[in-house]
N, C-alpha and C. Protein backbone atom coordinates (compact mmCIF):
# COMPACT_ATOMS: atom_id res chain seq x y z
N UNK A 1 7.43 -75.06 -207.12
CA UNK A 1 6.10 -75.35 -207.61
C UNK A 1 5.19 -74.13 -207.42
N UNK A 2 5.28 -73.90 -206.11
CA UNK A 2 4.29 -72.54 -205.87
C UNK A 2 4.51 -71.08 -206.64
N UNK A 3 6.16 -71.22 -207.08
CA UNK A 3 6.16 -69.96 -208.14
C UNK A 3 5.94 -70.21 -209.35
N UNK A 4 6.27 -71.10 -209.66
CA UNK A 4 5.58 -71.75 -211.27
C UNK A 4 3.93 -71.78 -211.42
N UNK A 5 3.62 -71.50 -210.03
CA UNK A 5 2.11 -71.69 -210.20
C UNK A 5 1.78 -69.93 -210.41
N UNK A 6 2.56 -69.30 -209.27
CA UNK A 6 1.80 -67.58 -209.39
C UNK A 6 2.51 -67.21 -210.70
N UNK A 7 3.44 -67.64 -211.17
CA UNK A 7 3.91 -67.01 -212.39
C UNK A 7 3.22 -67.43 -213.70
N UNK A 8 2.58 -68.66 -213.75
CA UNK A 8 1.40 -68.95 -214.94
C UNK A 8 0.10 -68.17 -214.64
N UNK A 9 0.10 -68.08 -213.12
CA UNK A 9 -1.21 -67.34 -213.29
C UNK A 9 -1.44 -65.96 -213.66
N UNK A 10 0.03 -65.34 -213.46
CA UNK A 10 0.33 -63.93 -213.76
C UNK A 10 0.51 -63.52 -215.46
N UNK A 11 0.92 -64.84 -215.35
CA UNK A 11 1.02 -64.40 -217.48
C UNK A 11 -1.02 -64.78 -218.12
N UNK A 12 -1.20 -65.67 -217.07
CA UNK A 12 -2.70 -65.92 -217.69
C UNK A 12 -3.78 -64.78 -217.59
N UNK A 13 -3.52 -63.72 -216.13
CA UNK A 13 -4.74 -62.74 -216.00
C UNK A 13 -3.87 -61.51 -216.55
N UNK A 14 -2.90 -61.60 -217.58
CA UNK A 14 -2.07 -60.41 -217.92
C UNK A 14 -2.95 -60.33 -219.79
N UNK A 15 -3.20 -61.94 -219.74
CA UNK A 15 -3.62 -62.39 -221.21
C UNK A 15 -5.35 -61.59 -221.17
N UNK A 16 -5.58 -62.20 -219.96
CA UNK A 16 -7.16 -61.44 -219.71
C UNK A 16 -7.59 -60.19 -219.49
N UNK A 17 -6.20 -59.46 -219.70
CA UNK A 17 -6.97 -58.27 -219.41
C UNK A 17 -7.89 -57.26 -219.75
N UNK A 18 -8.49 -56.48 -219.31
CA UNK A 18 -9.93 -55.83 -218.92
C UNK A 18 -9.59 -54.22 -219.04
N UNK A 19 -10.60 -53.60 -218.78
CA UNK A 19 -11.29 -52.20 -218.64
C UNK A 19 -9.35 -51.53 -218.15
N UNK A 20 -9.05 -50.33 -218.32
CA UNK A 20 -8.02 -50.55 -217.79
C UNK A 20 -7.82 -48.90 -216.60
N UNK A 21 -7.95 -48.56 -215.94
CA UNK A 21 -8.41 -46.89 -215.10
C UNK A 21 -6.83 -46.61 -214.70
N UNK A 22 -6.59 -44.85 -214.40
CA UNK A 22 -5.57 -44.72 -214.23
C UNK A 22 -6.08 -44.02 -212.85
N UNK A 23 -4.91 -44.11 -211.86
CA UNK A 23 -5.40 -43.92 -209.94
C UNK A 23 -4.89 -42.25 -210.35
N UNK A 24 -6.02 -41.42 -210.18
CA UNK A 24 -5.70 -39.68 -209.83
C UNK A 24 -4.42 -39.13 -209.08
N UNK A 25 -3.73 -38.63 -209.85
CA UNK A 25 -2.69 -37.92 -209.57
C UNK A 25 -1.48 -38.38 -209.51
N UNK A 26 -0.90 -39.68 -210.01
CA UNK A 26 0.09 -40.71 -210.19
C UNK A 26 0.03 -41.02 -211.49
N UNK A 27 1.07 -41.63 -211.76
CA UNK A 27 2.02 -42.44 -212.75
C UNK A 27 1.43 -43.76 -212.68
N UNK A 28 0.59 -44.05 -212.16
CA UNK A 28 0.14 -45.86 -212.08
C UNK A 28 -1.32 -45.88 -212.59
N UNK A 29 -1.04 -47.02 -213.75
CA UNK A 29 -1.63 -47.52 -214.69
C UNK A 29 -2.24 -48.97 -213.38
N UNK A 30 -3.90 -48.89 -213.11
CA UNK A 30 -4.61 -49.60 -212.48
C UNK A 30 -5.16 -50.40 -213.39
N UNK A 31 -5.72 -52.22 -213.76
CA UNK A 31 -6.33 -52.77 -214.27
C UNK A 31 -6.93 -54.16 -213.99
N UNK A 32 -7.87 -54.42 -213.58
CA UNK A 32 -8.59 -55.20 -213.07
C UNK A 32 -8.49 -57.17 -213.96
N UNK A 33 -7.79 -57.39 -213.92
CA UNK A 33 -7.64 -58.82 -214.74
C UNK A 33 -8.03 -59.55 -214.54
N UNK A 34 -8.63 -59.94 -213.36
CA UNK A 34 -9.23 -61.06 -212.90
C UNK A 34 -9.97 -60.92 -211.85
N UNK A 35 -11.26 -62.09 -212.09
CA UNK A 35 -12.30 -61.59 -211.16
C UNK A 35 -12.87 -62.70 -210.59
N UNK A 36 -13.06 -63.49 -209.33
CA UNK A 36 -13.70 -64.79 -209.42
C UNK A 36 -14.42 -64.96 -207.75
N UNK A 37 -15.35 -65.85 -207.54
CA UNK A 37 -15.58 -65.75 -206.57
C UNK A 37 -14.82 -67.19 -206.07
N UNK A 38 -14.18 -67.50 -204.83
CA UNK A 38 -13.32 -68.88 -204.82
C UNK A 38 -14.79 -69.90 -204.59
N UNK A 39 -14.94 -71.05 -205.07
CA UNK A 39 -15.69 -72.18 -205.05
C UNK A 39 -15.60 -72.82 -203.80
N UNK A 40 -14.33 -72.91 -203.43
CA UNK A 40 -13.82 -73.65 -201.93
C UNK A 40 -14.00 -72.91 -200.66
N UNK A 41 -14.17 -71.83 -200.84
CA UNK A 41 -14.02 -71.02 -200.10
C UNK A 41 -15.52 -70.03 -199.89
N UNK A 42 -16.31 -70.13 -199.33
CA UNK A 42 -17.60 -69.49 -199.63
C UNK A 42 -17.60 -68.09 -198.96
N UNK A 43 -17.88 -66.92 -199.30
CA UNK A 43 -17.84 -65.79 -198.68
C UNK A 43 -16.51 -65.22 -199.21
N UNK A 44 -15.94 -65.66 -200.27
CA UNK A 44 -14.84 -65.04 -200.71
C UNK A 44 -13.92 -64.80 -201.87
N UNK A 45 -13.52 -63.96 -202.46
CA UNK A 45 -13.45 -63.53 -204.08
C UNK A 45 -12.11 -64.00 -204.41
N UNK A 46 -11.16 -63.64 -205.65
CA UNK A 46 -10.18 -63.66 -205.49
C UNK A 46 -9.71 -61.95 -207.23
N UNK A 47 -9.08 -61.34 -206.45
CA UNK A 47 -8.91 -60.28 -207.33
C UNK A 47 -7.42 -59.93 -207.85
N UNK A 48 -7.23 -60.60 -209.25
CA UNK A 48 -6.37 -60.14 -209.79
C UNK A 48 -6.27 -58.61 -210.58
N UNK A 49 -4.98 -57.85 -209.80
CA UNK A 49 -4.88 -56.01 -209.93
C UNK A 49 -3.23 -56.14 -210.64
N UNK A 50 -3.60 -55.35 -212.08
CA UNK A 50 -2.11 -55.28 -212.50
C UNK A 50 -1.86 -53.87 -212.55
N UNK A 51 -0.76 -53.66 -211.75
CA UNK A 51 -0.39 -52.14 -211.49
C UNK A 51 0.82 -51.76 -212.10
N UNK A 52 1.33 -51.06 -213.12
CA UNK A 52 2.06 -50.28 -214.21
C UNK A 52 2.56 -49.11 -213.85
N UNK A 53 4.07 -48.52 -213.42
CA UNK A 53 4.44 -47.80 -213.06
C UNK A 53 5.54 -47.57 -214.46
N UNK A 54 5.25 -45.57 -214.68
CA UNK A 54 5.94 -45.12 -215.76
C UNK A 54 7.09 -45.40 -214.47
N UNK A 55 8.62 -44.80 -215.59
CA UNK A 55 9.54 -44.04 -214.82
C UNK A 55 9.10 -43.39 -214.10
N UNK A 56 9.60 -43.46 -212.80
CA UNK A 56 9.39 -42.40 -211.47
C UNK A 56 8.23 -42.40 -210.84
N UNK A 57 6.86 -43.51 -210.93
CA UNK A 57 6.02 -43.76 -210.93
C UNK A 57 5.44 -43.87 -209.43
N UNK A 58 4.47 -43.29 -209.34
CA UNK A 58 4.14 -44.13 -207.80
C UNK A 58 2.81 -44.07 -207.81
N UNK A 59 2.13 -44.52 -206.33
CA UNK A 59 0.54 -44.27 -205.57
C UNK A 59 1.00 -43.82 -205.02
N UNK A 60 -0.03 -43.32 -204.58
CA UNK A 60 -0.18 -42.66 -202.82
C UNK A 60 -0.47 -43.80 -201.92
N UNK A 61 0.34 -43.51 -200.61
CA UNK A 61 -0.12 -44.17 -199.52
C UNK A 61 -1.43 -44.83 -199.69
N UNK A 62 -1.54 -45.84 -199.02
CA UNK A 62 -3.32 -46.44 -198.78
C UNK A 62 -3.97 -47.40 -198.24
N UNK A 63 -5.18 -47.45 -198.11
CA UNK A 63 -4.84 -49.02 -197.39
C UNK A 63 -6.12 -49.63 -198.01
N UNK A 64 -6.60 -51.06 -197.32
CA UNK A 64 -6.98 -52.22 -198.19
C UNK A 64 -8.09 -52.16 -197.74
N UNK A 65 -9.35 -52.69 -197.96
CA UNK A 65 -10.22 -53.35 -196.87
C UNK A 65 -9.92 -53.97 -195.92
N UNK A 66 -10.49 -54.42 -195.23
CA UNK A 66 -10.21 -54.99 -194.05
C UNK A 66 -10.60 -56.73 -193.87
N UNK A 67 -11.14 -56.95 -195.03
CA UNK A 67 -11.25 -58.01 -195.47
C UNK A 67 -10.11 -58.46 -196.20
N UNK A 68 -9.55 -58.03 -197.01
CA UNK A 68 -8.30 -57.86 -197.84
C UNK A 68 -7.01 -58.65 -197.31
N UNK A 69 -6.55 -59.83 -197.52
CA UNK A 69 -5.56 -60.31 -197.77
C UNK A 69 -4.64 -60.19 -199.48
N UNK A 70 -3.18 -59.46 -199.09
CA UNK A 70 -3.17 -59.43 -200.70
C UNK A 70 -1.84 -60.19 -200.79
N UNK A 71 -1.60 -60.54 -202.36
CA UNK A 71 -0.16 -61.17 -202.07
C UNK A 71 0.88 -60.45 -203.61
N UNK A 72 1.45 -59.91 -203.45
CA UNK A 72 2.05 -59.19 -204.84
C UNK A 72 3.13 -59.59 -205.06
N UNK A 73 3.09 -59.72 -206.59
CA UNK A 73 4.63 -60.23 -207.04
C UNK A 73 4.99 -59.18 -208.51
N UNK A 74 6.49 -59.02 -208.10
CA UNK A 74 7.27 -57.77 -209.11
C UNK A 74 6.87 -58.42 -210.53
N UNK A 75 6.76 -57.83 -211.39
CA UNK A 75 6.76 -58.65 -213.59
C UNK A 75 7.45 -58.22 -213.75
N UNK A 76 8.08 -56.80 -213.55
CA UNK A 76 8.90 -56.15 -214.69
C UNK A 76 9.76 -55.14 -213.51
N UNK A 77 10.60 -55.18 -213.75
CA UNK A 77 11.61 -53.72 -213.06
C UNK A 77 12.01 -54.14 -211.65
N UNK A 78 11.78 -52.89 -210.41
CA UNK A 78 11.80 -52.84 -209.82
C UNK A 78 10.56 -52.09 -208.79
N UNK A 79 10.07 -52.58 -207.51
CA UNK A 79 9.04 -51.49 -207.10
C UNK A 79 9.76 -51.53 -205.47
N UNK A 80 9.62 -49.95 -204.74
CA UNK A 80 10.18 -49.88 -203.85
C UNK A 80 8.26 -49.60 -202.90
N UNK A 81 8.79 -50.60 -201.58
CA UNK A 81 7.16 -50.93 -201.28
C UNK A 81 7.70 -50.58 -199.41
N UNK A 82 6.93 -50.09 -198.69
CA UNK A 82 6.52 -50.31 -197.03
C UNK A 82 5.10 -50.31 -197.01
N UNK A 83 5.56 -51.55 -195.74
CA UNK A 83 4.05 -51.59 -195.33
C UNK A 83 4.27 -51.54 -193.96
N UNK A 84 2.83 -50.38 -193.05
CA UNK A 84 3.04 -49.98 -191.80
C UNK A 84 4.18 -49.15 -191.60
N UNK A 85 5.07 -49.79 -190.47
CA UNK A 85 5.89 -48.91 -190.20
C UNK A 85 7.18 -49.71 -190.36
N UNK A 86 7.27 -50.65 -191.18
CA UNK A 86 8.17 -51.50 -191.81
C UNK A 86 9.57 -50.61 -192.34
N UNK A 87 10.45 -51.58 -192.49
CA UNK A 87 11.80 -50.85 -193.52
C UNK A 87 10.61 -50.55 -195.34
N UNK A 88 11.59 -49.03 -195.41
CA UNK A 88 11.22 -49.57 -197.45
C UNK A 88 12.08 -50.36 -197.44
N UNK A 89 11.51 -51.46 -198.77
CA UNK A 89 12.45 -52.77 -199.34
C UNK A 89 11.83 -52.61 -200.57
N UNK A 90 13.27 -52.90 -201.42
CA UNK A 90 12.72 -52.92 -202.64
C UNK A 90 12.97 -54.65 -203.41
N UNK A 91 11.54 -53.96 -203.99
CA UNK A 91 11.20 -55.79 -204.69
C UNK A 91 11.55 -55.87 -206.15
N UNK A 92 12.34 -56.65 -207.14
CA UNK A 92 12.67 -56.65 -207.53
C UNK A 92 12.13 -57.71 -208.79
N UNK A 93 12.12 -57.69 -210.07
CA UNK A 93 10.95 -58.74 -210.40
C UNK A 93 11.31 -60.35 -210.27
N UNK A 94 10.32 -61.19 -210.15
CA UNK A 94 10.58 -62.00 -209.55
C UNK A 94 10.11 -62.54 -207.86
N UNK A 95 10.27 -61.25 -207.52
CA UNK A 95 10.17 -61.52 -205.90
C UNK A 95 8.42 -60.65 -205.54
N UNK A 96 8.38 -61.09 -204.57
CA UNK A 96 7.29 -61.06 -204.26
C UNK A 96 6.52 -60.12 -202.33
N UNK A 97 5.53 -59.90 -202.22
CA UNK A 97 5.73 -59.86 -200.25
C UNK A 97 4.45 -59.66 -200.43
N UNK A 98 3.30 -59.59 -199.01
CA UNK A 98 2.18 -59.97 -198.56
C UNK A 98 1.97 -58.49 -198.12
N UNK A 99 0.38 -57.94 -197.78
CA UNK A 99 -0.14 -57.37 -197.27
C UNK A 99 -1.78 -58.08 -196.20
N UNK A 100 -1.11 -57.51 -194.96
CA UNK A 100 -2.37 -58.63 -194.10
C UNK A 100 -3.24 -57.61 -193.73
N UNK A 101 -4.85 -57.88 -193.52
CA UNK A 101 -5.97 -57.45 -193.73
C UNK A 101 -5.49 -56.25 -192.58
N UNK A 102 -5.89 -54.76 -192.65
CA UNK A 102 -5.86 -53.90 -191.97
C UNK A 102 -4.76 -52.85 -191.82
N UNK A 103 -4.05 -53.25 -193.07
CA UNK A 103 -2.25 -52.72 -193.27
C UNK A 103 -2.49 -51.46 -193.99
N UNK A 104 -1.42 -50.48 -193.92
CA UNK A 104 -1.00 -49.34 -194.72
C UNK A 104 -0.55 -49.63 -195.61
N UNK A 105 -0.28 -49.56 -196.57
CA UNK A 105 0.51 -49.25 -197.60
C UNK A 105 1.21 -47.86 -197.72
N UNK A 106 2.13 -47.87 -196.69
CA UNK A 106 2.53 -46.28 -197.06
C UNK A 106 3.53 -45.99 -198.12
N UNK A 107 4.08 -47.14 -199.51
CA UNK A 107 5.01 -46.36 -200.23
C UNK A 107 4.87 -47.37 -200.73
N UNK A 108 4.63 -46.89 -202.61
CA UNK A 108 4.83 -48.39 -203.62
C UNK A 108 4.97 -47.16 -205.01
N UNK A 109 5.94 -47.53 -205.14
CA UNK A 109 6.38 -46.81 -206.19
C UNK A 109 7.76 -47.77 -207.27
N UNK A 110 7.65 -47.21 -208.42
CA UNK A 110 8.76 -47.58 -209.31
C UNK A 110 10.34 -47.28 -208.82
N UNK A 111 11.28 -48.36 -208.70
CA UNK A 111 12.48 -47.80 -207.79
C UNK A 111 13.35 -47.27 -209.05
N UNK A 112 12.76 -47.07 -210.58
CA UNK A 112 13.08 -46.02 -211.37
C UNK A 112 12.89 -45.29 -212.10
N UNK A 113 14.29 -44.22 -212.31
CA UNK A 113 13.68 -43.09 -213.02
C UNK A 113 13.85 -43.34 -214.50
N UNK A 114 14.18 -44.33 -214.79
CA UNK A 114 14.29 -44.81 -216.26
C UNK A 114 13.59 -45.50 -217.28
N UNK A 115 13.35 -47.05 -216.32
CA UNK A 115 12.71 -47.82 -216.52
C UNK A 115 10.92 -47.92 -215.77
N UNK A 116 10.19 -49.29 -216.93
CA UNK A 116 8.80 -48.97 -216.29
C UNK A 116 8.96 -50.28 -215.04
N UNK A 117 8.36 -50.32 -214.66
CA UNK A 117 7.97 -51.11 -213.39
C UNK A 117 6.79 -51.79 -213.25
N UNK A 118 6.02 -53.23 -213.33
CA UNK A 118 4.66 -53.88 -212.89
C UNK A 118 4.53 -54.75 -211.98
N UNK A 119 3.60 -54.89 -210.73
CA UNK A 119 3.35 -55.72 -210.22
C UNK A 119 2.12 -56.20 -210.60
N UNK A 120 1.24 -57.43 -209.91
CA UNK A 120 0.61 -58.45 -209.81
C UNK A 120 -0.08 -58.12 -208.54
N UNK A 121 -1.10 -57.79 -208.27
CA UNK A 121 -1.38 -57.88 -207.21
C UNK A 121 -2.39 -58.61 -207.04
N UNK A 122 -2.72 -59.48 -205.73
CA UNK A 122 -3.66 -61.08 -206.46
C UNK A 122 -4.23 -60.50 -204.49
N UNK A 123 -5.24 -60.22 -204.64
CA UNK A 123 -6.52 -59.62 -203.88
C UNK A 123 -7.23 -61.29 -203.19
N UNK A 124 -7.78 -61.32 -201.91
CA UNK A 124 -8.52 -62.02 -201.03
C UNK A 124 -9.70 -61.33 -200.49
N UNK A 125 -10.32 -60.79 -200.53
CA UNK A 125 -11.67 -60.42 -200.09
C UNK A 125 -13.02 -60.95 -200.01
N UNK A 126 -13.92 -60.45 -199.52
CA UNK A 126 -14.82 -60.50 -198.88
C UNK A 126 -15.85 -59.84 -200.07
N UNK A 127 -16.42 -61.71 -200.86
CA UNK A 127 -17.37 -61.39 -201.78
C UNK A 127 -18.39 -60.07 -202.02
N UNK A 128 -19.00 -59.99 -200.99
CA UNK A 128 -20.26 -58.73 -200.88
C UNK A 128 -19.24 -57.47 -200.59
N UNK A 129 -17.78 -57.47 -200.40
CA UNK A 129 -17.03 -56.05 -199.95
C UNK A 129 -17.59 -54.73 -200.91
N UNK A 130 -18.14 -53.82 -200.21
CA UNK A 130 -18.54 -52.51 -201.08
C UNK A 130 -17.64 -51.53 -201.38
N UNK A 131 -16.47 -51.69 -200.23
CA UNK A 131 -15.44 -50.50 -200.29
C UNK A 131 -14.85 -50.75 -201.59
N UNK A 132 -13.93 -49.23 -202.02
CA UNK A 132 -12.93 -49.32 -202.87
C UNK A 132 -11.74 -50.27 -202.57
N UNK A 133 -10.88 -51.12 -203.62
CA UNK A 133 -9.89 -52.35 -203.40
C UNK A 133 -8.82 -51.20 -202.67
N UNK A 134 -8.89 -49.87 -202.97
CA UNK A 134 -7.81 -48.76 -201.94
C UNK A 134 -8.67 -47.46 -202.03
N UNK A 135 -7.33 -47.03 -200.92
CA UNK A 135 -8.53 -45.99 -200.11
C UNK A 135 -7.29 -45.01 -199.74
N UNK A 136 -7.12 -43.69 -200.30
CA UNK A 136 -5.78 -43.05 -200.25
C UNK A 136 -5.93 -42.86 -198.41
N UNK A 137 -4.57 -42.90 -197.75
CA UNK A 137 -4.49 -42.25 -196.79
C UNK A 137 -4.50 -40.69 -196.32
N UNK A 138 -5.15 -40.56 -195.50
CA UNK A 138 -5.74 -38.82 -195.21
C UNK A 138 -4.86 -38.13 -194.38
């Protein structure tokens, strides 16, 4: 049930999509699809981020707000992801893994040199948050 649910919602804010920016100095196609503040939840947003990796694609390291709960799931390919000081694991589409408020992102990249690669990334924050949704590591 719960993947039938993120997977309609992933084809629904893929339908919505918006403005579309590319992150400086990478292969990843950034685009903002969804935007809402939760009703149930007061003091808090919910941010759908669809991220597009050519062949060989990556970001840079980075990390979240600190408000930032995120939850990402693979669409297309493969993406090879650590967070902290975690194993890399690569996610595969279909599958999915979490980032909890205050985490690194030290590696999210396309796990090829052939094919393109997209995740879903479905954002928890902190309505009034001013920071950038990432923040390269220094």
């Amino acid at each position: 049930m719960i993947k039938t649910s993120i997977t309609a919602l992933a084809l629904g804010l893929l339908l919505m999509n918006s403005a579309a920016t590319h992150a400086d100095g990478t292969d990843a196609k950034v685009t903002i699809v969804y935007e809402h503040e939760l009703p149930n939840v007061p003091g808090k947003s919910i941010k759908g981020i669809l991220v597009e990796y050519g062949p060989g694609g990556s970001s840079p390291g980075h990390t979240h707000p600190n408000s930032a709960f995120i939850y990402a799931t693979v669409l297309e390919g493969a993406i090879r992801s650590q967070v902290n000081d975690g194993p890399v694991k690569v996610y595969r589409a279909g599958e999915n893994f979490s980032e909890m408020p205050g985490d690194r992102h030290s590696v999210s990249a396309n796990d090829s040199k052939t094919d393109p690669a997209r995740l879903l990334a479905v954002f928890v924050v902190d309505t009034n948050e001013k920071t950038p949704l990432t923040t390269p590591i220094k």
